[in-house]
Each structure stands twice: as C-alpha cells, then as structure tokens.
C-alpha atoms as a PDB file:
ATOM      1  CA  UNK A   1    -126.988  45.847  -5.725  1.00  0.00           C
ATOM      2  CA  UNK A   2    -125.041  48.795  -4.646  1.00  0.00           C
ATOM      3  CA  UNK A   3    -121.391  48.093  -2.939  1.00  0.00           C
ATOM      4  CA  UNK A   4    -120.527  49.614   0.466  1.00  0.00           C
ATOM      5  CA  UNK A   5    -118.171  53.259   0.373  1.00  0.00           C
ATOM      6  CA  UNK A   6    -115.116  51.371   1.247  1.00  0.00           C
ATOM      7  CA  UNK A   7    -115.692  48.253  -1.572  1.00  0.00           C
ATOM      8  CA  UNK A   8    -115.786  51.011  -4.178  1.00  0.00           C
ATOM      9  CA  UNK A   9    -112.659  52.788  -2.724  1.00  0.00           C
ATOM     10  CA  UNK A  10    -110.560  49.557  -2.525  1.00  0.00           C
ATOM     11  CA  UNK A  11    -112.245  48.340  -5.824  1.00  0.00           C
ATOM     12  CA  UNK A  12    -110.365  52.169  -7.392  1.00  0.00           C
ATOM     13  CA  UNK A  13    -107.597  51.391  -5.325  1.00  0.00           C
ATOM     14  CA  UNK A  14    -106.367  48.299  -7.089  1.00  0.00           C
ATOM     15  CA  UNK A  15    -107.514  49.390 -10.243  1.00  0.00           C
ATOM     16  CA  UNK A  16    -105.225  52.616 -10.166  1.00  0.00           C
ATOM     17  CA  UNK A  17    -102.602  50.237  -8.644  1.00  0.00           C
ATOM     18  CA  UNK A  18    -102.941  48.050 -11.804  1.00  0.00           C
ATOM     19  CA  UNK A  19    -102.893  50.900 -13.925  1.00  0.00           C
ATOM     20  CA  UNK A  20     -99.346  52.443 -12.290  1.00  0.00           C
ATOM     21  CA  UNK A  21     -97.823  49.028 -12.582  1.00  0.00           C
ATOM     22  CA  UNK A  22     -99.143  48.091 -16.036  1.00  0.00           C
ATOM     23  CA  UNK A  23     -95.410  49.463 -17.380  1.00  0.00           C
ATOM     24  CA  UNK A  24     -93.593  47.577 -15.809  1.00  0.00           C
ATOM     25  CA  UNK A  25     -94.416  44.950 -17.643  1.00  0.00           C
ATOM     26  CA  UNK A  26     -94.246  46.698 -21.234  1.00  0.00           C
ATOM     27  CA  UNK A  27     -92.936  45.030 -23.993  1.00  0.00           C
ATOM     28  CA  UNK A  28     -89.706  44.639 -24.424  1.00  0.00           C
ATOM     29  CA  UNK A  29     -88.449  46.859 -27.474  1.00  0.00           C
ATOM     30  CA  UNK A  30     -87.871  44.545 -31.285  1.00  0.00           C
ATOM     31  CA  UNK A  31     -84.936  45.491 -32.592  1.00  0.00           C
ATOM     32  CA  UNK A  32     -84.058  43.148 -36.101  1.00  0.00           C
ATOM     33  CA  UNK A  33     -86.811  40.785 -35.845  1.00  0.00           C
ATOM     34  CA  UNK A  34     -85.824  40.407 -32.280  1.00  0.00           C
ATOM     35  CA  UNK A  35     -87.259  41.711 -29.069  1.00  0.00           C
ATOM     36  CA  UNK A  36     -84.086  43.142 -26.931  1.00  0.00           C
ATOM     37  CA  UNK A  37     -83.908  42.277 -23.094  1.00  0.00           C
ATOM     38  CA  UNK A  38     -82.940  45.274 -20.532  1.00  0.00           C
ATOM     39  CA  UNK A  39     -81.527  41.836 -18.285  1.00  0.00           C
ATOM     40  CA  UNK A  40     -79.182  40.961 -21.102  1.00  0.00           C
ATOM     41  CA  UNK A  41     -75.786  42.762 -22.108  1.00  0.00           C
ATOM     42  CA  UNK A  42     -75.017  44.639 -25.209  1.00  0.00           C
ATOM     43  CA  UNK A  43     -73.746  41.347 -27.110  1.00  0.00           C
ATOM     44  CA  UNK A  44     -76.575  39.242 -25.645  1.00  0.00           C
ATOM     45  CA  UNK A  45     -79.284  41.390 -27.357  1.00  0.00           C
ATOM     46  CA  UNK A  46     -77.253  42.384 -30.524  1.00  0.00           C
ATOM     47  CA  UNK A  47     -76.284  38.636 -31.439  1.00  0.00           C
ATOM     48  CA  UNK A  48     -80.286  38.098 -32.142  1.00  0.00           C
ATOM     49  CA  UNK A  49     -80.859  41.601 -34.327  1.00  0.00           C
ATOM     50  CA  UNK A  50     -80.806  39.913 -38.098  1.00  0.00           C
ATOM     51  CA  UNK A  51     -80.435  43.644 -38.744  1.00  0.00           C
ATOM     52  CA  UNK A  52     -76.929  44.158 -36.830  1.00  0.00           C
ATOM     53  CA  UNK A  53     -74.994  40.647 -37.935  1.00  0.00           C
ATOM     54  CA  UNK A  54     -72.467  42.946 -39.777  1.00  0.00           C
ATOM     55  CA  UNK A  55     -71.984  44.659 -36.785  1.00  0.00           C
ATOM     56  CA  UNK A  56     -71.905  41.591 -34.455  1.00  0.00           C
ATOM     57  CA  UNK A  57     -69.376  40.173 -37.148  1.00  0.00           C
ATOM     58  CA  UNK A  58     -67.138  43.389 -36.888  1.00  0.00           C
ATOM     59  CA  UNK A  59     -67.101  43.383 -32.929  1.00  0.00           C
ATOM     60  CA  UNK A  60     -65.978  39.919 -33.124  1.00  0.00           C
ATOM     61  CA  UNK A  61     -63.145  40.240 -35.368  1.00  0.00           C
ATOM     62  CA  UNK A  62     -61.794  43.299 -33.674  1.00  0.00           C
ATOM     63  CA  UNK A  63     -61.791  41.156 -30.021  1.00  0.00           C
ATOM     64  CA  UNK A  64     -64.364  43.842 -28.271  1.00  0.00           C
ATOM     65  CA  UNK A  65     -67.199  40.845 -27.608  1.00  0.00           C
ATOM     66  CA  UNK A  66     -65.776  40.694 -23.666  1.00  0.00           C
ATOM     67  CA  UNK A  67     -65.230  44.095 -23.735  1.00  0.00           C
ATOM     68  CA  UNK A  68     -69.092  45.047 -24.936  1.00  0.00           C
ATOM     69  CA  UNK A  69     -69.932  42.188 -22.069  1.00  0.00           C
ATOM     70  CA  UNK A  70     -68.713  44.057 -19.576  1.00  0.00           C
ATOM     71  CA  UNK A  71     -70.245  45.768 -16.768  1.00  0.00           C
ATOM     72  CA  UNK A  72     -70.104  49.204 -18.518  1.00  0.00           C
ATOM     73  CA  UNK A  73     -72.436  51.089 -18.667  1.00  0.00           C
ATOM     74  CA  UNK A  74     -71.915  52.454 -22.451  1.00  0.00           C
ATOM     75  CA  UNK A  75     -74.184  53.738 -25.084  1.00  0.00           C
ATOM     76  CA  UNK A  76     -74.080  52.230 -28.527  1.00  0.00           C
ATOM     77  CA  UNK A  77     -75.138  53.926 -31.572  1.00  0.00           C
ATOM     78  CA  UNK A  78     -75.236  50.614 -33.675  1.00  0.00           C
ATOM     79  CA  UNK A  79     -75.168  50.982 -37.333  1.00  0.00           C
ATOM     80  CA  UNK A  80     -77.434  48.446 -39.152  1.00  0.00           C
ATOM     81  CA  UNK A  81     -76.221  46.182 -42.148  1.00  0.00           C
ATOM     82  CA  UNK A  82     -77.897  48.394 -44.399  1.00  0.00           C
ATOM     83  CA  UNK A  83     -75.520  51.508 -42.864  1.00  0.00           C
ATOM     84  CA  UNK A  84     -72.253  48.918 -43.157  1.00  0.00           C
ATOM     85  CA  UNK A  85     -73.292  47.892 -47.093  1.00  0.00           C
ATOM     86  CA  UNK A  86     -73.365  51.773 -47.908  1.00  0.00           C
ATOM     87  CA  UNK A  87     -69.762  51.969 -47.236  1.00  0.00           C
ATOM     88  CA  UNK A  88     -67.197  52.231 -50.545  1.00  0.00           C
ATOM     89  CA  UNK A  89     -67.503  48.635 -52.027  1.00  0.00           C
ATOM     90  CA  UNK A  90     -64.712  46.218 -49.783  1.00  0.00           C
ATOM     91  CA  UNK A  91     -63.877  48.399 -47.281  1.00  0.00           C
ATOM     92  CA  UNK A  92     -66.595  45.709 -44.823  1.00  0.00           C
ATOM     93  CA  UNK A  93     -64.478  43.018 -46.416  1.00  0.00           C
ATOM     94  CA  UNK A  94     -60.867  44.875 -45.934  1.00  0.00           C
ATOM     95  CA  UNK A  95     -61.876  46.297 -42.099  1.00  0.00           C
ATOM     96  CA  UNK A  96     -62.673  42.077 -41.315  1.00  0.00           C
ATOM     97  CA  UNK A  97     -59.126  41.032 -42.127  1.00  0.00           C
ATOM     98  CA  UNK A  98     -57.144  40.575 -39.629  1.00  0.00           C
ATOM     99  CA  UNK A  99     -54.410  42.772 -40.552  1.00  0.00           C
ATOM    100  CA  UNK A 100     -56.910  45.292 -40.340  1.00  0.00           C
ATOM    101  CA  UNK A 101     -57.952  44.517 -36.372  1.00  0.00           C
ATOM    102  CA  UNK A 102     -56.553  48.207 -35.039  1.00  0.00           C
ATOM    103  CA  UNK A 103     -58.528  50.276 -37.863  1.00  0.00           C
ATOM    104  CA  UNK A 104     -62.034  48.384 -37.176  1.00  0.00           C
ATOM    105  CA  UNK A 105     -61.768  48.840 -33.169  1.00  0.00           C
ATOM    106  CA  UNK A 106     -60.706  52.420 -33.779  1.00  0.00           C
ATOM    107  CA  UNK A 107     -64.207  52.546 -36.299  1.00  0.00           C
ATOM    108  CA  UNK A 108     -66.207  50.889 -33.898  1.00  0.00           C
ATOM    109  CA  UNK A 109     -65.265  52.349 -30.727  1.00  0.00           C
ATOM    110  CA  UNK A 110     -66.046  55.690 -32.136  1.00  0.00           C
ATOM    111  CA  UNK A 111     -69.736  54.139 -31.804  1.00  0.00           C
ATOM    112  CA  UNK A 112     -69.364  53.952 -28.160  1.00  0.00           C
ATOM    113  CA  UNK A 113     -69.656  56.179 -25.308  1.00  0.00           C
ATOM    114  CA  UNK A 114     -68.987  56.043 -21.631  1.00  0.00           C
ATOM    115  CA  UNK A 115     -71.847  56.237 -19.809  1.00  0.00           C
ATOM    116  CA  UNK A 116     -75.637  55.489 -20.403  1.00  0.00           C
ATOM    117  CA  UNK A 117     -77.159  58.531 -22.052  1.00  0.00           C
ATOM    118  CA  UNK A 118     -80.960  58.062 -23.267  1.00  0.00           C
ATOM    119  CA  UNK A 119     -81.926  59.885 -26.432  1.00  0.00           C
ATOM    120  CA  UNK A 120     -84.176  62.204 -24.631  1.00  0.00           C
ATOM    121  CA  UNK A 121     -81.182  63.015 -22.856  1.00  0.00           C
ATOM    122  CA  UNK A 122     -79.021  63.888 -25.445  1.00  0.00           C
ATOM    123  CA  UNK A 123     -82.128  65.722 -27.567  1.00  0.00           C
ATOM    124  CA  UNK A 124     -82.769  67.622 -23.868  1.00  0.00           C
ATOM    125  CA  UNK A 125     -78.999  68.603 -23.215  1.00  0.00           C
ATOM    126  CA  UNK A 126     -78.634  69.347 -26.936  1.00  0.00           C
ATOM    127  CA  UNK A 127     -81.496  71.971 -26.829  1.00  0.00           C
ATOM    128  CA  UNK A 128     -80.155  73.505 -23.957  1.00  0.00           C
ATOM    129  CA  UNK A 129     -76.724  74.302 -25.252  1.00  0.00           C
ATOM    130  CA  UNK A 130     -77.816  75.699 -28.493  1.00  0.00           C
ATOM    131  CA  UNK A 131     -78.923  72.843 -30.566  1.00  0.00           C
ATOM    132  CA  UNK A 132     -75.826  70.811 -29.965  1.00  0.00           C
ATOM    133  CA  UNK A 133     -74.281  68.168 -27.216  1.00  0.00           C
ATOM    134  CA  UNK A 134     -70.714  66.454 -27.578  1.00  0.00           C
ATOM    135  CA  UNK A 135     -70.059  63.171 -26.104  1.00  0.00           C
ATOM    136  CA  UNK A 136     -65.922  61.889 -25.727  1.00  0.00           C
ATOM    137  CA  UNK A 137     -66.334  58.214 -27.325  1.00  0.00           C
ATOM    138  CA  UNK A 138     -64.209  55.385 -25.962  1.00  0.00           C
ATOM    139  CA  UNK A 139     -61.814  56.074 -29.180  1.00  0.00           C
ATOM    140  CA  UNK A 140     -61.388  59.607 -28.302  1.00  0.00           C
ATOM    141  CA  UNK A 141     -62.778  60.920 -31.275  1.00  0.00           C
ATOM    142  CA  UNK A 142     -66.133  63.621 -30.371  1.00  0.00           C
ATOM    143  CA  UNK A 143     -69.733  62.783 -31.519  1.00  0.00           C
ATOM    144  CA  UNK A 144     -72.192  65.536 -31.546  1.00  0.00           C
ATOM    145  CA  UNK A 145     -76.127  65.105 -30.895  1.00  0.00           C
ATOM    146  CA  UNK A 146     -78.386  67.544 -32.898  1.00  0.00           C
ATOM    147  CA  UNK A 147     -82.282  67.845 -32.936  1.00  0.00           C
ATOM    148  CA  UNK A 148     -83.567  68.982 -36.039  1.00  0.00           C
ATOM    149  CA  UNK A 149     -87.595  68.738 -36.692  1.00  0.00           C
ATOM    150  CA  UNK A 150     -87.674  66.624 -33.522  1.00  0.00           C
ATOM    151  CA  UNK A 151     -85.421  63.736 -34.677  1.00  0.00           C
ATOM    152  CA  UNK A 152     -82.316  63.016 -33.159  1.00  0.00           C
ATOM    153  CA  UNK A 153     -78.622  62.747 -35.631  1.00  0.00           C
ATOM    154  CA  UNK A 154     -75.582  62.140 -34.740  1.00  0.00           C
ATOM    155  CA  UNK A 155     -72.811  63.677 -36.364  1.00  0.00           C
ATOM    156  CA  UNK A 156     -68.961  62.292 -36.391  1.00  0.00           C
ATOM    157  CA  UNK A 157     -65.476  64.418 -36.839  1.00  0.00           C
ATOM    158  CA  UNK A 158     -65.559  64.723 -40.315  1.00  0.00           C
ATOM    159  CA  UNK A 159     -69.437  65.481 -40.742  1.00  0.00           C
ATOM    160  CA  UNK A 160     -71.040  62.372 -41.354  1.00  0.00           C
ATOM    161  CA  UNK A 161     -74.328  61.983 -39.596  1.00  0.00           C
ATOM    162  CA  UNK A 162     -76.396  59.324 -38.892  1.00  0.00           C
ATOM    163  CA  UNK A 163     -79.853  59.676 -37.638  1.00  0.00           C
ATOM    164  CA  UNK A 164     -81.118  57.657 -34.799  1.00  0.00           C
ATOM    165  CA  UNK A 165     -83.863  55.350 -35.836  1.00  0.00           C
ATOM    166  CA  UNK A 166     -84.988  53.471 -32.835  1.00  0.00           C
ATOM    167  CA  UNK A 167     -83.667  55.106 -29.541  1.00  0.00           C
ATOM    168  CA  UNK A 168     -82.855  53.884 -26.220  1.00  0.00           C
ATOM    169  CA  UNK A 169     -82.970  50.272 -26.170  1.00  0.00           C
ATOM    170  CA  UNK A 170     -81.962  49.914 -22.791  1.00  0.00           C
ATOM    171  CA  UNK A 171     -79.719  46.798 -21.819  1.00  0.00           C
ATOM    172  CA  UNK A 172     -78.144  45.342 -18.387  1.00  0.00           C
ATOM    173  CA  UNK A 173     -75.262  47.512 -19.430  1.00  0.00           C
ATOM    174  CA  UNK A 174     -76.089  50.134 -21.107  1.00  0.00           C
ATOM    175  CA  UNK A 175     -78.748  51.547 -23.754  1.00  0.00           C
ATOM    176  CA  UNK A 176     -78.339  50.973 -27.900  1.00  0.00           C
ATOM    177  CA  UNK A 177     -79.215  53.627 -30.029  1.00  0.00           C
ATOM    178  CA  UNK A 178     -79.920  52.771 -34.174  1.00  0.00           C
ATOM    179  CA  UNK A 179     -78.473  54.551 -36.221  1.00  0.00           C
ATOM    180  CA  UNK A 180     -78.594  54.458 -39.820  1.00  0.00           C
ATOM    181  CA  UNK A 181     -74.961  55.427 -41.376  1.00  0.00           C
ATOM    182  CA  UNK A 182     -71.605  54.314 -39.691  1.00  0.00           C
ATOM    183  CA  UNK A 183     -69.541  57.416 -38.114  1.00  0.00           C
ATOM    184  CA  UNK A 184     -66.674  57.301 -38.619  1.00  0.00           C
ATOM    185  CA  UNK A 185     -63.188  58.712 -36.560  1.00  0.00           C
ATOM    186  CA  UNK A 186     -61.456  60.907 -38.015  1.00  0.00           C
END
C-alpha cells in the first residue's frame, strides 16, 4: 500500500520534529554517583555528589550554603574529595575549625566566579586571546583558563592548576565545573 504525498510529508514532519526535540529531554549529567538537575541550585545538586562531601562539608562550615543558594548566577570549579585529601596532611581538618571560618571562605570563594561561563566558553575566549582567559573570582583573587591538547585547566595565583574533568554541569543558578586539585588564593 503506498501512502498519499502529504501522509509521507507529515509522516517526515513529525519525525524531524521528534528528532529536534529529542534533547530536550537528554539526560541529566551524573556527577558522584548522582545525576545533577539544571532545576536545582548549586547546593541542591552538590549535597548528592558522594564525590564532593568534603566540599559540601567546607561550604557549610564557612556559612556560604545560603549564599551558594542564591539566585546567582556563578560558576563553580568544585574540587572533588580526592583534590581536598591531596592537600598537606590536616590542613582539611585545620580549614573546618571554626577559628579557621575567614581562611576557608577566602579558599573557597576563590572557586567561584560571577557569572555563568560554560567551558566551551572559557576554552573559546581563551583561544582567542592567545591561549589564555582571566576570570575576577568572588574572593578577588584571578583564575586563568588555558587549553592545552584540547582539555581545559585552570590555573590559580600562585600556579596551581587544576584540570577540568567534567564541564558545565549546568544548575538553576549557575553551571559547576570539576576540577581535580583545589586552587588556591594567594
């Protein structure tokens, strides 16, 4: 049986409809065991990441859980346990005391950046000044984006880099970026 012109045409219609649409509904991205929500906030999504509890630990004792709920946007290069437990032995343990409270916001807000800024815009924006972008964090201290063999690093003050293992995972308020070493201020 052969279908009428305008059957097929409609028939290609909805299947090129379906085919635009399909990513809409990709999956959501798994970050620590845990697939992250772009409806939920920063905290929301990084609560669930077994491997970021170091991290949600540290935001919690330095008071910046409200502040990381907020409407933002930011970007977050979030360092994983693994990047926390490479640290000199106790400094995790001495940046947790509360005495310490000013140091560990400085530390982590040198993670975070005004702004949403995917990784393909920092590795674009990078290439196009020279191989290098800098981005003001909300500590003041400068971060600097390089590409090198098509991976994206960031690189603090004092030359520590971290490279960027799993790249915009977008959230209500901003985007997370992996990273596997903690920067550090200077």
């Amino acid at each position: 049986m052969r279908l009428p012109s305008f059957r097929i045409i409609a028939l290609s219609a909805l299947v090129a409809g379906a085919a635009i649409a399909a990513p809409a509904y990709a999956k959501n991205p798994t970050v620590g065991g845990a697939p992250m929500y772009a409806t939920k906030n920063i905290v929301e999504n990084a609560v669930n990441s077994k491997d970021h509890t170091t991290l949600v630990a540290a935001v919690k004792a330095a008071g910046l859980v409200e502040t990381l709920q907020g409407a933002g946007p930011f970007t977050v290069f979030a360092p994983t346990n693994e990047a926390f437990a490479a640290l000199p032995a106790g400094t995790v343990e001495t940046l947790l005391k509360p005495e310490s409270k000013d140091q560990l916001t400085k530390v982590l807000t040198a993670h975070v950046v005004a702004g949403k800024i995917s990784g393909k815009d920092m590795m674009a924006k990078a290439k196009a000044m020279g191989g290098k972008y800098e981005m003001k964090t909300v500590s003041g201290d400068t971060l600097t984006a390089e590409v090198r063999k098509g991976k994206l690093y960031i690189i603090d003050e004092s030359g520590g880099e971290a490279k960027v293992t799993i790249a915009d995972v977008n959230q209500s308020n901003g985007v997370i970026d992996v990273v596997n070493k903690v920067l550090l201020p200077k």
